[in-house]
PDB file of N, CA and C in Angstrom:
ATOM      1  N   UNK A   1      -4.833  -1.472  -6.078  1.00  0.00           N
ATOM      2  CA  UNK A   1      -6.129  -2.090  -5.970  1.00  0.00           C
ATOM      3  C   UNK A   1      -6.879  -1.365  -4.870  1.00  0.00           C
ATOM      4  N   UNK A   2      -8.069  -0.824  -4.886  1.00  0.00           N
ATOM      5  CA  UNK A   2      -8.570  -0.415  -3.955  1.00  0.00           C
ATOM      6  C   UNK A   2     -10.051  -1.247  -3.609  1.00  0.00           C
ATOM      7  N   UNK A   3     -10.029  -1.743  -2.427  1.00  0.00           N
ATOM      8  CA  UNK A   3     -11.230  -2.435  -2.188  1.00  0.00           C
ATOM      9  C   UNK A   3     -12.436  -1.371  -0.948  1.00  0.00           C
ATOM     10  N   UNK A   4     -12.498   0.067  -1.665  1.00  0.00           N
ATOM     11  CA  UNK A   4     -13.388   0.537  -1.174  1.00  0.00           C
ATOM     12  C   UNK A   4     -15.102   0.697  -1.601  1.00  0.00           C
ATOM     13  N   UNK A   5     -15.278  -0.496  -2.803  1.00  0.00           N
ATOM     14  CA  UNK A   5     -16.583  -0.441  -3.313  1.00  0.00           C
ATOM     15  C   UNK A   5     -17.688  -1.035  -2.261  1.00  0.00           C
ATOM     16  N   UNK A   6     -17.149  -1.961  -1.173  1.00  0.00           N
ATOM     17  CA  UNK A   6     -18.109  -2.249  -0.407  1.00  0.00           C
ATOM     18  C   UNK A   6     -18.547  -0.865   0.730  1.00  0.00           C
ATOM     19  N   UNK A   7     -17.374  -0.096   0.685  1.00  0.00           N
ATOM     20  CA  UNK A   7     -17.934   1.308   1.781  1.00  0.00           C
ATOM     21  C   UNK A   7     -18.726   2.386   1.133  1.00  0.00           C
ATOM     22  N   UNK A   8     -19.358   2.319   0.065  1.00  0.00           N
ATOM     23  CA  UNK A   8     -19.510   3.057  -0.682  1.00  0.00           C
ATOM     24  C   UNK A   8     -19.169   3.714  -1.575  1.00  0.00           C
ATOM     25  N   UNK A   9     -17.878   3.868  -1.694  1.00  0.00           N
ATOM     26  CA  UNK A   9     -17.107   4.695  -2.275  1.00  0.00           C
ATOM     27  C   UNK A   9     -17.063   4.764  -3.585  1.00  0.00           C
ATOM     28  N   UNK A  10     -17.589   4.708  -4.534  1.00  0.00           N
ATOM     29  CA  UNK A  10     -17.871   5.251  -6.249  1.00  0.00           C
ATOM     30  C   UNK A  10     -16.498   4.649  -7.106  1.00  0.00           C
ATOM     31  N   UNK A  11     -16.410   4.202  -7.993  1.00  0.00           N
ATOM     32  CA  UNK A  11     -15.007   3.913  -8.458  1.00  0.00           C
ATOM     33  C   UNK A  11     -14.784   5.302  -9.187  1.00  0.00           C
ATOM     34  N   UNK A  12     -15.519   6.552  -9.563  1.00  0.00           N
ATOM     35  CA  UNK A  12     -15.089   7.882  -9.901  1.00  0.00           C
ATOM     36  C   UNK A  12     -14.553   8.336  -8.823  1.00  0.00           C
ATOM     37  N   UNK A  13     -15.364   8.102  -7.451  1.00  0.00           N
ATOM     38  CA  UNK A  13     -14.507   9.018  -6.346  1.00  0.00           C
ATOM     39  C   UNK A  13     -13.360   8.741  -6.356  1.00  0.00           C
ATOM     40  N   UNK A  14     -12.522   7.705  -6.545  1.00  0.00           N
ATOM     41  CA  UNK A  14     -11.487   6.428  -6.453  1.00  0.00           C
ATOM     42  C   UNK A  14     -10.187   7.275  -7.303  1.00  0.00           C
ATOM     43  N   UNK A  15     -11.268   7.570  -8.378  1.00  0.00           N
ATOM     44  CA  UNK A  15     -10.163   8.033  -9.894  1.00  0.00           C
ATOM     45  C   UNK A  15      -9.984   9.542  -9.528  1.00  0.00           C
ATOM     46  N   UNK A  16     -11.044  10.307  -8.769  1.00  0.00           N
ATOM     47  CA  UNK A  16     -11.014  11.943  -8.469  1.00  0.00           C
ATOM     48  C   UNK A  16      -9.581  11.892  -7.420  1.00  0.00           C
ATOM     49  N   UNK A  17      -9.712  11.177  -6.360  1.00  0.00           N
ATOM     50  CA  UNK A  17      -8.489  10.943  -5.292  1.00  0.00           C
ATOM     51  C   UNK A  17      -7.332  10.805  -6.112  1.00  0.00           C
ATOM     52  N   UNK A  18      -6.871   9.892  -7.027  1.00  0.00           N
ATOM     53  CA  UNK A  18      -5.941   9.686  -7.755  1.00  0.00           C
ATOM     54  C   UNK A  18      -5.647  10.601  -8.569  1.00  0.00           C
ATOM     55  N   UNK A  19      -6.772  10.851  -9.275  1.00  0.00           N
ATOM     56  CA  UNK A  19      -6.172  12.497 -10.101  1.00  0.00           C
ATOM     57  C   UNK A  19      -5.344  13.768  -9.409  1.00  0.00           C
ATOM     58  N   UNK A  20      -6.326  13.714  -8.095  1.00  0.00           N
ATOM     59  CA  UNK A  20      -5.771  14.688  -7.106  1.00  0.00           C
ATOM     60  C   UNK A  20      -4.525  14.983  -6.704  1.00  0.00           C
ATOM     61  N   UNK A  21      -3.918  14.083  -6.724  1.00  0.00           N
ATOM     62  CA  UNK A  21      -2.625  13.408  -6.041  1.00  0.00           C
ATOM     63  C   UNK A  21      -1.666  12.786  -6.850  1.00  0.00           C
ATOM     64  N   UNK A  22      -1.874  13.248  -8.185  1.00  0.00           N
ATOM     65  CA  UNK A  22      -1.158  12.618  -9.122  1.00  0.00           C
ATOM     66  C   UNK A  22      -0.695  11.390  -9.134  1.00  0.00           C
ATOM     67  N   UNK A  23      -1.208  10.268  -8.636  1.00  0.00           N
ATOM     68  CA  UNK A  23      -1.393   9.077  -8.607  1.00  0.00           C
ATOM     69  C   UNK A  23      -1.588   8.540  -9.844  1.00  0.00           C
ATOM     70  N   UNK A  24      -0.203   8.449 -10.740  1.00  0.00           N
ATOM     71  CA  UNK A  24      -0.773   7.953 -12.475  1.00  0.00           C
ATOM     72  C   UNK A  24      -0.887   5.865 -12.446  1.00  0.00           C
ATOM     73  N   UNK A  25      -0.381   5.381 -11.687  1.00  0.00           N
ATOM     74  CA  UNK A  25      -0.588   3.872 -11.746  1.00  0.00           C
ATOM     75  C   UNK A  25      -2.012   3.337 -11.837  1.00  0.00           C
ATOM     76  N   UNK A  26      -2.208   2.677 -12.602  1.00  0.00           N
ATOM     77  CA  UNK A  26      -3.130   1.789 -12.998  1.00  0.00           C
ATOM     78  C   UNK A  26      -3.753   1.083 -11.675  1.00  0.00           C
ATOM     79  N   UNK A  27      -5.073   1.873 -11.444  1.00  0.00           N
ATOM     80  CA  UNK A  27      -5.309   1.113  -9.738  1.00  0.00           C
ATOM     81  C   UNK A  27      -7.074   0.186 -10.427  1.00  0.00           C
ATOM     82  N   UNK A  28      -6.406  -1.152  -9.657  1.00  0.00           N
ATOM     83  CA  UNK A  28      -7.974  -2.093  -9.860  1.00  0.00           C
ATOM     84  C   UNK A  28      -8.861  -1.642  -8.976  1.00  0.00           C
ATOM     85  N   UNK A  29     -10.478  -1.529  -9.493  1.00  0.00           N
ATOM     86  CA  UNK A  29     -11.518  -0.941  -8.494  1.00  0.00           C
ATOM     87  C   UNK A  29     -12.961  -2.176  -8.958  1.00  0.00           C
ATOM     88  N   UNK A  30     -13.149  -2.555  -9.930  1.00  0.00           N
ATOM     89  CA  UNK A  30     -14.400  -3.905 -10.087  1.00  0.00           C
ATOM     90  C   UNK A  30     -13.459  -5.114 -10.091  1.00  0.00           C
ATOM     91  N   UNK A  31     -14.229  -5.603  -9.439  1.00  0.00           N
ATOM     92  CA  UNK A  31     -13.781  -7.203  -9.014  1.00  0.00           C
ATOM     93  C   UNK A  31     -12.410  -7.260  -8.412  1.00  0.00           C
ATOM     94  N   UNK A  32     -12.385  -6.802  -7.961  1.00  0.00           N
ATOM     95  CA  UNK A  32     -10.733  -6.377  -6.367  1.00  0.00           C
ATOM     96  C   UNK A  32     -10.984  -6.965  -5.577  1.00  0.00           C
ATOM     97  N   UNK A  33     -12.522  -7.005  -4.989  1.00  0.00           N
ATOM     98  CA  UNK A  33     -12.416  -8.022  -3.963  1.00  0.00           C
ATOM     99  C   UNK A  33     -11.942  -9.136  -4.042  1.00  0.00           C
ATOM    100  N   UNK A  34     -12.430 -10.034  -5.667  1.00  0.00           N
ATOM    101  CA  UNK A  34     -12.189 -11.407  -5.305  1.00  0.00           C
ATOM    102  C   UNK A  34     -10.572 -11.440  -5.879  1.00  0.00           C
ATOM    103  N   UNK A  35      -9.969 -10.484  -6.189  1.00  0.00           N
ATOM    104  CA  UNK A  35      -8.520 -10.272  -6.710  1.00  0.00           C
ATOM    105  C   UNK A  35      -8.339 -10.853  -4.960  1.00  0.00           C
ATOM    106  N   UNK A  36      -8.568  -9.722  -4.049  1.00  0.00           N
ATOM    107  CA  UNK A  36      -8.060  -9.593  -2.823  1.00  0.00           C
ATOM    108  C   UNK A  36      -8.340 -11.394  -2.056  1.00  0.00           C
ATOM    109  N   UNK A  37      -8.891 -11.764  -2.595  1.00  0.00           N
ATOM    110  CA  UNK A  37      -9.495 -13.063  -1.710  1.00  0.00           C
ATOM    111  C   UNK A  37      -8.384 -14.440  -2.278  1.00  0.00           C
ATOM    112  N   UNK A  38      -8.073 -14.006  -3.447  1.00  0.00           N
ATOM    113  CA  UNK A  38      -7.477 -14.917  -4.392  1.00  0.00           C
ATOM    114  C   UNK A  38      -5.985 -14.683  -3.863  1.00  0.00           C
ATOM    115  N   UNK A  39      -5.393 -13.655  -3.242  1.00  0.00           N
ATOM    116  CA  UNK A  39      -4.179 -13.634  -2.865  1.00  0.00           C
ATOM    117  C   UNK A  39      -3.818 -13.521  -1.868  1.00  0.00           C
ATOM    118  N   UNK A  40      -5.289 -13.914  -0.631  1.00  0.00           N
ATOM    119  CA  UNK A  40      -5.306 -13.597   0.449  1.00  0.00           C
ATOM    120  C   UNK A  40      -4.905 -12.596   1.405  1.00  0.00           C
ATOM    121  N   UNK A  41      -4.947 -11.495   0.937  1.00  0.00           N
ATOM    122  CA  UNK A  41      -5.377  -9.959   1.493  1.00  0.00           C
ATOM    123  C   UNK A  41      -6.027  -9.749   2.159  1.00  0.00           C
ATOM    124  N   UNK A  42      -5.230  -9.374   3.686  1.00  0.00           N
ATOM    125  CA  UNK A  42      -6.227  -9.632   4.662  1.00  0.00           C
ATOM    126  C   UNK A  42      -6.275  -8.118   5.715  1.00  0.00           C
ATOM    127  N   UNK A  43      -5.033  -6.990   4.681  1.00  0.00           N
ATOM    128  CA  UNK A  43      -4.961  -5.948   5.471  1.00  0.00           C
ATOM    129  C   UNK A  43      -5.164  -4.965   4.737  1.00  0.00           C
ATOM    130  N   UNK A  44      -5.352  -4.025   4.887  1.00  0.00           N
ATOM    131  CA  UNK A  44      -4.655  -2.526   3.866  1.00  0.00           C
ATOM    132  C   UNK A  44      -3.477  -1.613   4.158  1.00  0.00           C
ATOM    133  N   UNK A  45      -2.469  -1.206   3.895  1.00  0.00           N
ATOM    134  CA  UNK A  45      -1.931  -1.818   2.577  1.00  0.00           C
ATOM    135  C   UNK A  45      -1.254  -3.036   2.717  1.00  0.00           C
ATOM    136  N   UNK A  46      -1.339  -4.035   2.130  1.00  0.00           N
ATOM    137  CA  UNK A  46      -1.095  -5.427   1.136  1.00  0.00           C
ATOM    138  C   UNK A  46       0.183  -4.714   0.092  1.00  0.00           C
ATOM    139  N   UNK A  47       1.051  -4.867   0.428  1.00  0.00           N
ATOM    140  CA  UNK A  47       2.723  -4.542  -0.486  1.00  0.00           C
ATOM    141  C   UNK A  47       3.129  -5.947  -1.250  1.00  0.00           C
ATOM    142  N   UNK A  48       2.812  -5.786  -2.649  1.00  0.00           N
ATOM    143  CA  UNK A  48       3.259  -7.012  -3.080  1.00  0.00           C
ATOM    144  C   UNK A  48       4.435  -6.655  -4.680  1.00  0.00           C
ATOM    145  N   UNK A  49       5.457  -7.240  -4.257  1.00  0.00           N
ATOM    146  CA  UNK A  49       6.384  -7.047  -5.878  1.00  0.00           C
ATOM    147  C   UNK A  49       6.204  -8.185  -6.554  1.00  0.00           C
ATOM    148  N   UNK A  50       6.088  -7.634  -8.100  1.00  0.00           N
ATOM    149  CA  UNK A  50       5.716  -8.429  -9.067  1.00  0.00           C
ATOM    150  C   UNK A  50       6.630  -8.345  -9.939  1.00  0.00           C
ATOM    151  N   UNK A  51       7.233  -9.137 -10.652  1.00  0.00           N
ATOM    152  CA  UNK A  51       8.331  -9.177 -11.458  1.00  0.00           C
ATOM    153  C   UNK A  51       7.792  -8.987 -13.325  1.00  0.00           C
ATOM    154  N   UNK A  52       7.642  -7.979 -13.772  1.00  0.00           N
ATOM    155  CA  UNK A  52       7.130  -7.499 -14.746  1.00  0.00           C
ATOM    156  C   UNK A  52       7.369  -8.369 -15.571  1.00  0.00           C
ATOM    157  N   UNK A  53       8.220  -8.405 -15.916  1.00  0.00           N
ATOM    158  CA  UNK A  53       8.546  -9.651 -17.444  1.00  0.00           C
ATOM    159  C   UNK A  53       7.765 -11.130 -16.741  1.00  0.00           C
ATOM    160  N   UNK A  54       8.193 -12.180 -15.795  1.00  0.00           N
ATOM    161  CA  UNK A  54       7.436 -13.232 -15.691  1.00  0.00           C
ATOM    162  C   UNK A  54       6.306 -12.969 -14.946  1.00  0.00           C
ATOM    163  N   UNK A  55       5.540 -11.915 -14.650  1.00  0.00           N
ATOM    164  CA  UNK A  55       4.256 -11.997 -13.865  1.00  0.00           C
ATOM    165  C   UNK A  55       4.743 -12.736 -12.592  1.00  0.00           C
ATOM    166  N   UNK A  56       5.298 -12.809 -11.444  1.00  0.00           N
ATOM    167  CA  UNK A  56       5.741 -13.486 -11.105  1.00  0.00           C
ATOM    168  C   UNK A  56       5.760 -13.135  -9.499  1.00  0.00           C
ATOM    169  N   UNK A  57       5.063 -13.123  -8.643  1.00  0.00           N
ATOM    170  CA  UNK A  57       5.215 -12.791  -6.918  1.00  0.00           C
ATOM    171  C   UNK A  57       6.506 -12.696  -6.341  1.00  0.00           C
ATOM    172  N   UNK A  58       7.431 -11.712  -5.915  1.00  0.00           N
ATOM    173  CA  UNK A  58       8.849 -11.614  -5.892  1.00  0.00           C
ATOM    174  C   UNK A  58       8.875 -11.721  -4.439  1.00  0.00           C
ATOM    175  N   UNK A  59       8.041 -10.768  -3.971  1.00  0.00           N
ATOM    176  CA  UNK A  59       8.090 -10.718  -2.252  1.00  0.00           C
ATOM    177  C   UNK A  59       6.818  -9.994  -1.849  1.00  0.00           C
ATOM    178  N   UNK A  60       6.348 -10.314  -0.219  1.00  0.00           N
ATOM    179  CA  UNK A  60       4.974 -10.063  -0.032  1.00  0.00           C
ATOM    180  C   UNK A  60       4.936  -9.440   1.309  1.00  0.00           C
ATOM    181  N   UNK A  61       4.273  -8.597   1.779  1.00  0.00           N
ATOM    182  CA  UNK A  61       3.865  -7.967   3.414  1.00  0.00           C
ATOM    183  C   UNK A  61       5.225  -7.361   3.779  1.00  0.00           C
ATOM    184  N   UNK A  62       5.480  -7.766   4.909  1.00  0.00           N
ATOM    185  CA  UNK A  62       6.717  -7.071   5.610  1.00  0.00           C
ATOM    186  C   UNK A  62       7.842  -7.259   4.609  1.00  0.00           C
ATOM    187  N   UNK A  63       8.320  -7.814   4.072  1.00  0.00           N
ATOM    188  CA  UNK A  63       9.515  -8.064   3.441  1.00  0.00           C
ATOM    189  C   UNK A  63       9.767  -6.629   2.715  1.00  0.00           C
ATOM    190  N   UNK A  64       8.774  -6.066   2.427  1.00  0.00           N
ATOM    191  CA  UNK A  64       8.546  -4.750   1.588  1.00  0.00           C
ATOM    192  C   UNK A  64       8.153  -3.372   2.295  1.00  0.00           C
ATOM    193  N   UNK A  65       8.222  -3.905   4.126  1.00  0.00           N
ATOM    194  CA  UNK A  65       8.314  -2.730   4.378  1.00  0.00           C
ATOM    195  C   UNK A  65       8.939  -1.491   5.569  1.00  0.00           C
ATOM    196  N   UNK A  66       9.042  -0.532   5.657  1.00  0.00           N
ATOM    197  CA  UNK A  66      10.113  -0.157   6.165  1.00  0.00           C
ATOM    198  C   UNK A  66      11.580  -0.672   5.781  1.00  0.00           C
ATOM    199  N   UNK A  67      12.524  -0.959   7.298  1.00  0.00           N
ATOM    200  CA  UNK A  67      13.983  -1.757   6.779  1.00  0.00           C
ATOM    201  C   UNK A  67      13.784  -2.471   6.197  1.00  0.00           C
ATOM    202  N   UNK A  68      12.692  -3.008   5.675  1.00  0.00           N
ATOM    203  CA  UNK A  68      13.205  -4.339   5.100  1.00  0.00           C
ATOM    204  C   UNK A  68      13.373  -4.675   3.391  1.00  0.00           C
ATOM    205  N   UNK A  69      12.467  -2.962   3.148  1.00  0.00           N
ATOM    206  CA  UNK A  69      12.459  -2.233   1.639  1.00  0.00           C
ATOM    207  C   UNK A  69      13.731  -2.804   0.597  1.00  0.00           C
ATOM    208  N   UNK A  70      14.472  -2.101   0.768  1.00  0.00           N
ATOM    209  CA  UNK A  70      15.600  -1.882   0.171  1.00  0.00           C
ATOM    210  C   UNK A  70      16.387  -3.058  -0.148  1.00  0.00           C
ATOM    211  N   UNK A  71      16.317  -4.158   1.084  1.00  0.00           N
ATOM    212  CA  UNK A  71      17.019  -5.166   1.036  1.00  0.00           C
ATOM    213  C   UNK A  71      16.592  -6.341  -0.218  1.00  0.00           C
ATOM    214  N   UNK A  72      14.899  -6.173   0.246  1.00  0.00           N
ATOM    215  CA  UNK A  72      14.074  -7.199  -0.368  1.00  0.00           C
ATOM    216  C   UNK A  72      14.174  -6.521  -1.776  1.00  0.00           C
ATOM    217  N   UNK A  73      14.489  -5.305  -2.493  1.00  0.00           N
ATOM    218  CA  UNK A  73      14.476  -4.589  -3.918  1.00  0.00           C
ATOM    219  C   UNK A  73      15.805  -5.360  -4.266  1.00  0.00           C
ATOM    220  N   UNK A  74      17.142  -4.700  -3.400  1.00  0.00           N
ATOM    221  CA  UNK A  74      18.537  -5.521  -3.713  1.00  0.00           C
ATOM    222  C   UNK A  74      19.009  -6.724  -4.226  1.00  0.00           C
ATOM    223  N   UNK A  75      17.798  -7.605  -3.455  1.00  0.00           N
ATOM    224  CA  UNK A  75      17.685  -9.152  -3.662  1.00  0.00           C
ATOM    225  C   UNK A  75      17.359  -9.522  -5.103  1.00  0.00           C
ATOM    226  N   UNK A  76      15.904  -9.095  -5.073  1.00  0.00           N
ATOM    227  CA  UNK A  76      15.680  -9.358  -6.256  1.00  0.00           C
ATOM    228  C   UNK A  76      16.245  -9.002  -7.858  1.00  0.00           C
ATOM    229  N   UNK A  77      16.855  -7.071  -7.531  1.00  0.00           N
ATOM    230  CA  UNK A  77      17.316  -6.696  -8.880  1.00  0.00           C
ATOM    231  C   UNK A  77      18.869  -7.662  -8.928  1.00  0.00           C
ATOM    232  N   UNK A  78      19.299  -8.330  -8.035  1.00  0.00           N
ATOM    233  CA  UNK A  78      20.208  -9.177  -7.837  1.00  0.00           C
ATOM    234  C   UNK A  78      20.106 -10.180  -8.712  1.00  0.00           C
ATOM    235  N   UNK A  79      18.567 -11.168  -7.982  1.00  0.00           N
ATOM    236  CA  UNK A  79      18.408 -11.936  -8.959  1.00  0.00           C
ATOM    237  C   UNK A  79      18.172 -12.101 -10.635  1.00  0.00           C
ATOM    238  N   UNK A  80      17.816 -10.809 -11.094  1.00  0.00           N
ATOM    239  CA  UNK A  80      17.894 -11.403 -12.545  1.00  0.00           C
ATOM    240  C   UNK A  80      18.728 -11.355 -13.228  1.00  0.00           C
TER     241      UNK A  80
END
C-alpha cells in the first residue's frame, strides 16, 4: 500500500519505482488512505501478515520485525 498520493506523488510514479525494482506485488495506491485509517496505520512501514485462504490478520508491527520475523512466520505456519 503506498500512501504517497497526498505528497504528490502520481500513482504512475508509484508503478515506474516498482517496475524499477522489480517489485511484482500488487501495491494499493487510490483509496489507501482510508485502507490506512481503517487499520490504524500510523507509521511507514506498517508489516502486517495475512493469512491467504481466511483473509485473516495473523500478526501486526513488531511481531514481524527484525528477531521477531521468523518466530512470528514459525508460529503461524505452525498453526494451520
Amino acid at each position: 500500500m503506498s500512501l504517497d498520493g497526498p505528497n504528490g506523488i502520481t500513482a504512475e510514479r508509484v508503478a515506474q519505482f516498482m517496475r524499477d525494482r522489480r517489485m511484482d506485488w500488487p501495491v494499493i495506491y487510490t483509496g489507501a488512505s482510508a485502507i490506512a485509517t481503517q487499520y490504524d496505520v500510523s507509521a511507514i512501514p506498517a508489516p502486517f501478515l495475512i493469512d491467504a485462504d481466511s483473509r485473516r490478520i495473523l500478526a501486526v508491527g513488531p511481531a514481524l520485525l527484525g528477531p521477531h520475523l521468523m518466530r512470528t512466520l514459525e508460529e503461524a505456519l505452525a498453526g494451520r
